[in-house]
PDB file of N, CA and C in Angstrom:
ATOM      1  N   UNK A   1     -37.749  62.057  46.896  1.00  0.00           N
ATOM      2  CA  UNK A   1     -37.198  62.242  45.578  1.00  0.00           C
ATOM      3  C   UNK A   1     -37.660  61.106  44.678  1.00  0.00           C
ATOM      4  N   UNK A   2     -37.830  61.324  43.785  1.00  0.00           N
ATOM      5  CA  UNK A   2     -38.706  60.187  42.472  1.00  0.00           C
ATOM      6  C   UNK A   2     -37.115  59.345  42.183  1.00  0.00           C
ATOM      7  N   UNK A   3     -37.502  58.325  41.255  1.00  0.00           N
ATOM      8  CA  UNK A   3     -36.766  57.725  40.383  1.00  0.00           C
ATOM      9  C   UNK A   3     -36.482  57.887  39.197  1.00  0.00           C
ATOM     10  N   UNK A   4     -37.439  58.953  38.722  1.00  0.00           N
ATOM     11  CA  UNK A   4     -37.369  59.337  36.932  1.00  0.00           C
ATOM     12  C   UNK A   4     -35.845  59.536  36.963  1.00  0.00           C
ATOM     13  N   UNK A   5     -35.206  60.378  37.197  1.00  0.00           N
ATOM     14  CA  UNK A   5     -34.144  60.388  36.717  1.00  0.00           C
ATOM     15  C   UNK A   5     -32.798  59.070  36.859  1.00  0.00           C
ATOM     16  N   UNK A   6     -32.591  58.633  37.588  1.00  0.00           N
ATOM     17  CA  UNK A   6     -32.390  57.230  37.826  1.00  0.00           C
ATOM     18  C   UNK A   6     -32.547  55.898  36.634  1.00  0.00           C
ATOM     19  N   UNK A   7     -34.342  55.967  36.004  1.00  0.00           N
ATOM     20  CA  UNK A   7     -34.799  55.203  35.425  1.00  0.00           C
ATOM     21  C   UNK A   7     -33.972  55.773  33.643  1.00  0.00           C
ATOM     22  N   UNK A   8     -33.946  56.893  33.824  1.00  0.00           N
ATOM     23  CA  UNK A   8     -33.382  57.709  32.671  1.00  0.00           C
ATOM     24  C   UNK A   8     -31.652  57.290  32.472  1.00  0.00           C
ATOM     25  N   UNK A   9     -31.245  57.199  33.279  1.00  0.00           N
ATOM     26  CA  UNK A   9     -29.695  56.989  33.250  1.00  0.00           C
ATOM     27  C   UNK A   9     -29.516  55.757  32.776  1.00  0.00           C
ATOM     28  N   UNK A  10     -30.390  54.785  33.556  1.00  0.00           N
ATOM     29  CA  UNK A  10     -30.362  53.600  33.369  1.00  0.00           C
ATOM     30  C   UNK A  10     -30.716  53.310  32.012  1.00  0.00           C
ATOM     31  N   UNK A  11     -31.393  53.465  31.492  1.00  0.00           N
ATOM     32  CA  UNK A  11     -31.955  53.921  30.152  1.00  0.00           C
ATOM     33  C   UNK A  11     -30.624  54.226  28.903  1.00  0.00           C
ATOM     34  N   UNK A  12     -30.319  55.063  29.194  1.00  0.00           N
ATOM     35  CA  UNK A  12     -29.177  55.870  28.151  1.00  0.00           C
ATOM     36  C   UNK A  12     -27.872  54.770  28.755  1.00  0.00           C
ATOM     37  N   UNK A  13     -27.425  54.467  29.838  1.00  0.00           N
ATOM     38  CA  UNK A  13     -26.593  53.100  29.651  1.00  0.00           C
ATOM     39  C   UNK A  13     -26.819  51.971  28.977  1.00  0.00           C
ATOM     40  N   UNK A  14     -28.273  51.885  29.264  1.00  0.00           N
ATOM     41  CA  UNK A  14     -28.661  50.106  27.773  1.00  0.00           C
ATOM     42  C   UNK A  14     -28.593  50.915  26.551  1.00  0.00           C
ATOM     43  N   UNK A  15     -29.072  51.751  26.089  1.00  0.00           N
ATOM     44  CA  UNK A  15     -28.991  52.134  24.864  1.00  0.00           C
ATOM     45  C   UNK A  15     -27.480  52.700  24.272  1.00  0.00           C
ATOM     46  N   UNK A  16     -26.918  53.147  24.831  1.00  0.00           N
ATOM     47  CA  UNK A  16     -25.278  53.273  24.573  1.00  0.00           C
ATOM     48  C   UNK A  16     -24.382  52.079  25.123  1.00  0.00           C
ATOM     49  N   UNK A  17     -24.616  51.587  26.018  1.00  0.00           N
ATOM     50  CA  UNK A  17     -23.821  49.828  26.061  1.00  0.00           C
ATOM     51  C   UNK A  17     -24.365  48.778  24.859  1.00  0.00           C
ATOM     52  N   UNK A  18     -25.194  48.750  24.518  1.00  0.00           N
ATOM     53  CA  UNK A  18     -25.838  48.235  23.411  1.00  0.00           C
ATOM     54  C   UNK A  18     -25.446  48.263  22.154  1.00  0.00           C
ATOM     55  N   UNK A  19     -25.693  50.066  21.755  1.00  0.00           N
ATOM     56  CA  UNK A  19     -25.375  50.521  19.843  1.00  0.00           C
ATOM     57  C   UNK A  19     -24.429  51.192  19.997  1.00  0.00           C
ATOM     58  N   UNK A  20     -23.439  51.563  20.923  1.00  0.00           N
ATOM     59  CA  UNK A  20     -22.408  52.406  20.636  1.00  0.00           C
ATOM     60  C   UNK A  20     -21.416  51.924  20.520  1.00  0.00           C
ATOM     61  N   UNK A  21     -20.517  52.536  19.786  1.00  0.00           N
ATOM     62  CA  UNK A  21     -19.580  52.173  19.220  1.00  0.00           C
ATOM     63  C   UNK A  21     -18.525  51.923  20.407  1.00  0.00           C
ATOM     64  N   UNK A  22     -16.937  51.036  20.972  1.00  0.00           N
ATOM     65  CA  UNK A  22     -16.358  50.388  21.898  1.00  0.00           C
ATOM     66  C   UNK A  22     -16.251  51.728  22.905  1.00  0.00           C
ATOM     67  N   UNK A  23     -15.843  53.064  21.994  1.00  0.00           N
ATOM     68  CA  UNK A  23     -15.229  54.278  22.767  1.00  0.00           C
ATOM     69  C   UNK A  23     -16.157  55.139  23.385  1.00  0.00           C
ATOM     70  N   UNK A  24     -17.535  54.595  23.016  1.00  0.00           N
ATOM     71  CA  UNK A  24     -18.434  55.603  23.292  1.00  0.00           C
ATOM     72  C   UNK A  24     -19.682  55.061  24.057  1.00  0.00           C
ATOM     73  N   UNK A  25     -19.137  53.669  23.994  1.00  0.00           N
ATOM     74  CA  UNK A  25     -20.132  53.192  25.398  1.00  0.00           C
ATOM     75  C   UNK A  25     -20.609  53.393  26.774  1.00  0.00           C
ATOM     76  N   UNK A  26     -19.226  54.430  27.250  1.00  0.00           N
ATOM     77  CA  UNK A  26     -19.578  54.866  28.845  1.00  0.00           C
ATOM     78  C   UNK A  26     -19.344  56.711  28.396  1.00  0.00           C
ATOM     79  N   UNK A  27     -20.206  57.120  27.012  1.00  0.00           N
ATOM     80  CA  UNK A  27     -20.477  58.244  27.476  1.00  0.00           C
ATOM     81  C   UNK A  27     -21.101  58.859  28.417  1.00  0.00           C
ATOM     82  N   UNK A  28     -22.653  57.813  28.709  1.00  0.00           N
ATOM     83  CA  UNK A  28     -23.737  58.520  29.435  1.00  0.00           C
ATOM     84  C   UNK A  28     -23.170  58.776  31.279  1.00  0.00           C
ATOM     85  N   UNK A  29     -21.917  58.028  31.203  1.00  0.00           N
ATOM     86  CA  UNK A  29     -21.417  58.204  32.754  1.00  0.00           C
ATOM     87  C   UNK A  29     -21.418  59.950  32.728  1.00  0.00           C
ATOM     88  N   UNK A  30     -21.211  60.960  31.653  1.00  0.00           N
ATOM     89  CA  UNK A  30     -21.194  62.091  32.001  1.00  0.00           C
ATOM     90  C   UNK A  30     -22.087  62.851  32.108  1.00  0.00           C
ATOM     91  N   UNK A  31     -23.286  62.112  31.432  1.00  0.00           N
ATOM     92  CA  UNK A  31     -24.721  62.488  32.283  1.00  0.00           C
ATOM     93  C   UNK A  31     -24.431  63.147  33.566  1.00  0.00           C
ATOM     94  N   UNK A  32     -24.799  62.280  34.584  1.00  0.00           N
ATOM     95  CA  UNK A  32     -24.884  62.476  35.736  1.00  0.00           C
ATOM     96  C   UNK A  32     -23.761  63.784  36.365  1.00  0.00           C
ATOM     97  N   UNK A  33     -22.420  62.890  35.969  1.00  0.00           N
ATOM     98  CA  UNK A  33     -21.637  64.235  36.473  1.00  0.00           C
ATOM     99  C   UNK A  33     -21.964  65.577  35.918  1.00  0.00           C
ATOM    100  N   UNK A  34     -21.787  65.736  34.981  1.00  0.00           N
ATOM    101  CA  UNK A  34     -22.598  67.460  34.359  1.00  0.00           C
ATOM    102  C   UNK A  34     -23.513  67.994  35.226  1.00  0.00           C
ATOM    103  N   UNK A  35     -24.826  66.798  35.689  1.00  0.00           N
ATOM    104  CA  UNK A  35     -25.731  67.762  36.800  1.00  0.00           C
ATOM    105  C   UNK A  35     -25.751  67.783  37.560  1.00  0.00           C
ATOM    106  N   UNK A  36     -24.673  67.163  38.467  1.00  0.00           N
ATOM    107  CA  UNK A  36     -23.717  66.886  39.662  1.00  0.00           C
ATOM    108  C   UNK A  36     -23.000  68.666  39.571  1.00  0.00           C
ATOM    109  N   UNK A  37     -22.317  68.489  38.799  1.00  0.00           N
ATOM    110  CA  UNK A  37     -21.732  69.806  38.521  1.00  0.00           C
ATOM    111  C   UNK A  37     -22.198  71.011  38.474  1.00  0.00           C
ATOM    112  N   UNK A  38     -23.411  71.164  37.642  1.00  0.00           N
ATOM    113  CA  UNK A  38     -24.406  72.045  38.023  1.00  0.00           C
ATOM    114  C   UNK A  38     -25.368  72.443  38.789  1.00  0.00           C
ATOM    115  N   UNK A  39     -25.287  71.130  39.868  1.00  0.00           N
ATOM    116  CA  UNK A  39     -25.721  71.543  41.213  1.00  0.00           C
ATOM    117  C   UNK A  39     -24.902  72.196  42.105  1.00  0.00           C
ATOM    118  N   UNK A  40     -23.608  71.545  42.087  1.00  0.00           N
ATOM    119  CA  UNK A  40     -22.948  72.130  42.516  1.00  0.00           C
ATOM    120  C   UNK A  40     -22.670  73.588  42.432  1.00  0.00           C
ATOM    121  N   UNK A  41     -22.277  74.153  41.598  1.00  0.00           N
ATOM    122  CA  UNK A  41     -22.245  75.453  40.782  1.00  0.00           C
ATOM    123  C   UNK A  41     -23.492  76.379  41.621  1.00  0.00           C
ATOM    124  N   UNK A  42     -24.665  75.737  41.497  1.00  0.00           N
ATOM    125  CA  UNK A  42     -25.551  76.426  42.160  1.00  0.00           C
ATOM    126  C   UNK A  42     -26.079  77.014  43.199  1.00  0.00           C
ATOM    127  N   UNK A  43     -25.351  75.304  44.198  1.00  0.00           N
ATOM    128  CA  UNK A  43     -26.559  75.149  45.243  1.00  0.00           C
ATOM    129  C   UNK A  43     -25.386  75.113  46.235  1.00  0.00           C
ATOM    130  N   UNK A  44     -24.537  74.721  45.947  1.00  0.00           N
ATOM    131  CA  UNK A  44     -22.854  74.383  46.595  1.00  0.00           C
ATOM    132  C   UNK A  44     -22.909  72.887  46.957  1.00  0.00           C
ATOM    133  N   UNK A  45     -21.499  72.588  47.115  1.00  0.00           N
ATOM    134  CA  UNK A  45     -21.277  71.222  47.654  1.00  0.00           C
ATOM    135  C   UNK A  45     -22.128  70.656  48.985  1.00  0.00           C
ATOM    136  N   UNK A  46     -22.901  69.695  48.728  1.00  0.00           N
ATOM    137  CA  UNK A  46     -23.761  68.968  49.548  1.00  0.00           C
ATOM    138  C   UNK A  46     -24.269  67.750  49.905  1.00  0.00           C
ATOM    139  N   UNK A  47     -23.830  67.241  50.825  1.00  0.00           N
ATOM    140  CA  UNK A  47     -23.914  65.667  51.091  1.00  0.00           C
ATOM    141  C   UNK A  47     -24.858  64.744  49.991  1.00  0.00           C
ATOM    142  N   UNK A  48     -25.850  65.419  50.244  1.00  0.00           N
ATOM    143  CA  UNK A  48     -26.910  64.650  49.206  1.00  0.00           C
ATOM    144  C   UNK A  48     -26.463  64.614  47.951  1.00  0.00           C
ATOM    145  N   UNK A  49     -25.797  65.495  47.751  1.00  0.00           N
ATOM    146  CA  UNK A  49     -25.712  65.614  46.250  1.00  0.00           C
ATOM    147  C   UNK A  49     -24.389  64.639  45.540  1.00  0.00           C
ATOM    148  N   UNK A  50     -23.383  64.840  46.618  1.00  0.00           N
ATOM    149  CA  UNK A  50     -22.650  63.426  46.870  1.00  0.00           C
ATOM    150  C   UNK A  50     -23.262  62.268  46.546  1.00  0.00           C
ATOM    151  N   UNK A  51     -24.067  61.728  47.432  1.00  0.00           N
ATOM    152  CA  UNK A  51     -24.954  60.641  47.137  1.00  0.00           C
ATOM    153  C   UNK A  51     -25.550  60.401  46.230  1.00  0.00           C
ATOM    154  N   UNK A  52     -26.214  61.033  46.033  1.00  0.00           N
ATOM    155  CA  UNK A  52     -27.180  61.051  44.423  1.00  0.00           C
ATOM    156  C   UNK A  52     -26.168  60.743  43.698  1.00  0.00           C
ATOM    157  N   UNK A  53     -25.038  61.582  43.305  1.00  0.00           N
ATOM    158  CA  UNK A  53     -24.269  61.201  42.101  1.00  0.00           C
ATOM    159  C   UNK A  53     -23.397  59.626  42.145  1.00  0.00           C
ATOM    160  N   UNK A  54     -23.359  59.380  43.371  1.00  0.00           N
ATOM    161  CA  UNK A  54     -22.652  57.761  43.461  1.00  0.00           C
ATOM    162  C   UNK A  54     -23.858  56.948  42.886  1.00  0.00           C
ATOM    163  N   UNK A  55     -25.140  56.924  43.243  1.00  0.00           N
ATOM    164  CA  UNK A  55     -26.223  56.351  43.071  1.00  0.00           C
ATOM    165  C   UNK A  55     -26.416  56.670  41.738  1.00  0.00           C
ATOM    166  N   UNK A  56     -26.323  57.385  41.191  1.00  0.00           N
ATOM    167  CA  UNK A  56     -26.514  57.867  39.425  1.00  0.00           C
ATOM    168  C   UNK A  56     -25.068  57.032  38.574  1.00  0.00           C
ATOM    169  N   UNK A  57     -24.409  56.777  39.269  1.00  0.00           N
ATOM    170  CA  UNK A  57     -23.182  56.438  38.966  1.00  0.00           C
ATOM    171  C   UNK A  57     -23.399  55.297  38.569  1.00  0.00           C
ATOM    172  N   UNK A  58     -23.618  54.175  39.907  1.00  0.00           N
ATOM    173  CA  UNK A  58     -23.996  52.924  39.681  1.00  0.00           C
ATOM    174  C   UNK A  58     -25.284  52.927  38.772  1.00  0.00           C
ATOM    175  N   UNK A  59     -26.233  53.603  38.965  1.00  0.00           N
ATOM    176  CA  UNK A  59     -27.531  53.155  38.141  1.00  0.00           C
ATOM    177  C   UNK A  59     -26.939  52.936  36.716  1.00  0.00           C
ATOM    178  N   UNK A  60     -26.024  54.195  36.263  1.00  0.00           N
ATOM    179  CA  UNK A  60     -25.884  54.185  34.637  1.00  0.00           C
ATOM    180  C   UNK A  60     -24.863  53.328  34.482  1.00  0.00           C
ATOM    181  N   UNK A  61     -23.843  52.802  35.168  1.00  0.00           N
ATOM    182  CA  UNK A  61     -23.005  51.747  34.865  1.00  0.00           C
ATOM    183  C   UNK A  61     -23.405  50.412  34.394  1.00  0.00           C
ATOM    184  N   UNK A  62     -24.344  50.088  35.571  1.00  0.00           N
ATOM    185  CA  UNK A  62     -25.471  48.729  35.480  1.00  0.00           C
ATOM    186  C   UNK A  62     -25.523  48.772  34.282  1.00  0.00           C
ATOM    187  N   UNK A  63     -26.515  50.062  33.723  1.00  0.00           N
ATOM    188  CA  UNK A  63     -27.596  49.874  32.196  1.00  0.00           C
ATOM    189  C   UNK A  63     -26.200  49.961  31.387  1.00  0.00           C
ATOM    190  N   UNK A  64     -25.224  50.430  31.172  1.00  0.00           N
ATOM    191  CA  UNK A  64     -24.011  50.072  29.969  1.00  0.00           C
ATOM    192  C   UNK A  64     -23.807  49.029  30.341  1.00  0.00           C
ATOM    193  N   UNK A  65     -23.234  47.871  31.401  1.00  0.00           N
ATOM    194  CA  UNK A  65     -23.476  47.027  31.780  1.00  0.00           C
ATOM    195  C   UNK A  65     -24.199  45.838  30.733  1.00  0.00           C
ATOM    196  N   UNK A  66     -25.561  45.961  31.098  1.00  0.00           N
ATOM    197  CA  UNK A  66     -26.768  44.884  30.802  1.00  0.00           C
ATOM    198  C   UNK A  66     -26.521  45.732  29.202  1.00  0.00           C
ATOM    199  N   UNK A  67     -26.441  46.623  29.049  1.00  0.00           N
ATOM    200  CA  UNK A  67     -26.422  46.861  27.329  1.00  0.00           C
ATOM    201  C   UNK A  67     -25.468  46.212  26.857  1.00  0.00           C
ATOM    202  N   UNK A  68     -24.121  45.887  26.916  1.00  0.00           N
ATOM    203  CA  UNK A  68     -23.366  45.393  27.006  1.00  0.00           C
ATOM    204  C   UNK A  68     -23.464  43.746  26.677  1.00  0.00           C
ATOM    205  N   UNK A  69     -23.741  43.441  27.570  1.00  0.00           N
ATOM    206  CA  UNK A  69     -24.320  41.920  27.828  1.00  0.00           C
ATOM    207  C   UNK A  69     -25.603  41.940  26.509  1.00  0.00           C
ATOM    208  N   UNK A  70     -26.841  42.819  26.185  1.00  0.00           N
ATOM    209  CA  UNK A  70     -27.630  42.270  25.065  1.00  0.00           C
ATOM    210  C   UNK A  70     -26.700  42.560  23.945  1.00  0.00           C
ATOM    211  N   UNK A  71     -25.858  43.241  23.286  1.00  0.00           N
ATOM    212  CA  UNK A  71     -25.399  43.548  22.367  1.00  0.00           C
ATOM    213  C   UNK A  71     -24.029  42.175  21.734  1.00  0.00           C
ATOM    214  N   UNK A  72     -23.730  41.768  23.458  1.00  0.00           N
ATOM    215  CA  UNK A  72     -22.744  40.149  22.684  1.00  0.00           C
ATOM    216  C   UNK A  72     -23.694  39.134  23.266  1.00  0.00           C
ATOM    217  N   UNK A  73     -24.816  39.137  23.486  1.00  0.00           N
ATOM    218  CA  UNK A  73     -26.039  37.678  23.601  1.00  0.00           C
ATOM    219  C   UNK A  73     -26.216  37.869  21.538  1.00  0.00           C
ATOM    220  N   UNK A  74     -26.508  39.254  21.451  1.00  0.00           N
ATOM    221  CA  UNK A  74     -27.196  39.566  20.108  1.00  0.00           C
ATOM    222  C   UNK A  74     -26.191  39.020  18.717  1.00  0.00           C
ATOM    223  N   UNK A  75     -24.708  39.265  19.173  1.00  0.00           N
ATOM    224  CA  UNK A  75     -23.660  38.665  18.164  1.00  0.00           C
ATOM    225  C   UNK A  75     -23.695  37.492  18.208  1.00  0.00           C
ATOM    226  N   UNK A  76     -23.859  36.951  19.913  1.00  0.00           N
ATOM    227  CA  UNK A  76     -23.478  35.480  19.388  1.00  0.00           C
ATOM    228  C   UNK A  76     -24.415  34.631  18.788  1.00  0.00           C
ATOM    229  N   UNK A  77     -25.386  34.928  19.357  1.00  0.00           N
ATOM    230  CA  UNK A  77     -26.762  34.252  18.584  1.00  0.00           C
ATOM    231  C   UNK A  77     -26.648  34.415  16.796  1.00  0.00           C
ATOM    232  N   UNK A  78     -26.104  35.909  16.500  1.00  0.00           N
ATOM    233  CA  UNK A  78     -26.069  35.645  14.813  1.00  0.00           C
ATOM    234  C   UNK A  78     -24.592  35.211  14.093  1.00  0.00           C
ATOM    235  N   UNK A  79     -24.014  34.292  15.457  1.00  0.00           N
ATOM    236  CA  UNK A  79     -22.816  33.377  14.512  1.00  0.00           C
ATOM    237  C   UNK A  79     -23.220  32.276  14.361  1.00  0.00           C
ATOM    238  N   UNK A  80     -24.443  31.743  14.987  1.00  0.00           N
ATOM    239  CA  UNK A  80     -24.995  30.572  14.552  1.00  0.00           C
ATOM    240  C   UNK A  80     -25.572  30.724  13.690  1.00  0.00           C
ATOM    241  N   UNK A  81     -25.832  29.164  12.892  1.00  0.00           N
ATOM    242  CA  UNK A  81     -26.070  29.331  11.584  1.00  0.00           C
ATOM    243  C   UNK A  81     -27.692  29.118  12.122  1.00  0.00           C
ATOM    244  N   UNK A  82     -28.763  29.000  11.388  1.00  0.00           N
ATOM    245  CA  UNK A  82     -30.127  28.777  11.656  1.00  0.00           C
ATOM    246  C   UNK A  82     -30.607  27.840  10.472  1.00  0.00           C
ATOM    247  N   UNK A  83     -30.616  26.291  10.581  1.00  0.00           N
ATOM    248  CA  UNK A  83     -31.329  25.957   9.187  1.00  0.00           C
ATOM    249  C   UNK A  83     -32.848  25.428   9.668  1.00  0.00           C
ATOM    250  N   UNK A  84     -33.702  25.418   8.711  1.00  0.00           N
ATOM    251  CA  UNK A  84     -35.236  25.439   9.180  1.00  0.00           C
ATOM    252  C   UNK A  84     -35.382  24.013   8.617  1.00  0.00           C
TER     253      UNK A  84
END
């Protein structure tokens, strides 16, 4: 199985831990479950698919996470003043 999707989650957690607004920072956690869900739906309940979604879980937490972390590095840096 690749990582694209993985690298993608991770992805949409920095970019929504980052610019989103306080309530809407751990939207992308429903990423994963939705196609968790629609595997399910499909294919039926299946170990792997268990897995994958814990592993999709953590991946996109991390990236809200580290988004998180650049978005108050990014405030605090502009409460200092800067004189040249």
């Amino acid at each position: 199985m690749g990582i694209t999707a993985y690298v993608l989650f991770f992805l949409a957690g920095i970019g929504f831990g980052y610019a989103a607004p306080t309530r809407w920072k751990w939207l992308p956690i429903l990423f994963p479950i939705g196609l968790a869900l629609g595997a399910v739906f499909i294919h039926g309940l299946d170990g792997a698919i268990v897995v994958r979604l814990i592993v999709a879980l953590i991946v996109t937490a991390l990236g809200v996470f580290v988004g998180m972390m650049i978005d108050a590095r990014a405030n605090a840096q502009s409460d200092h003043a800067r004189y040249a």
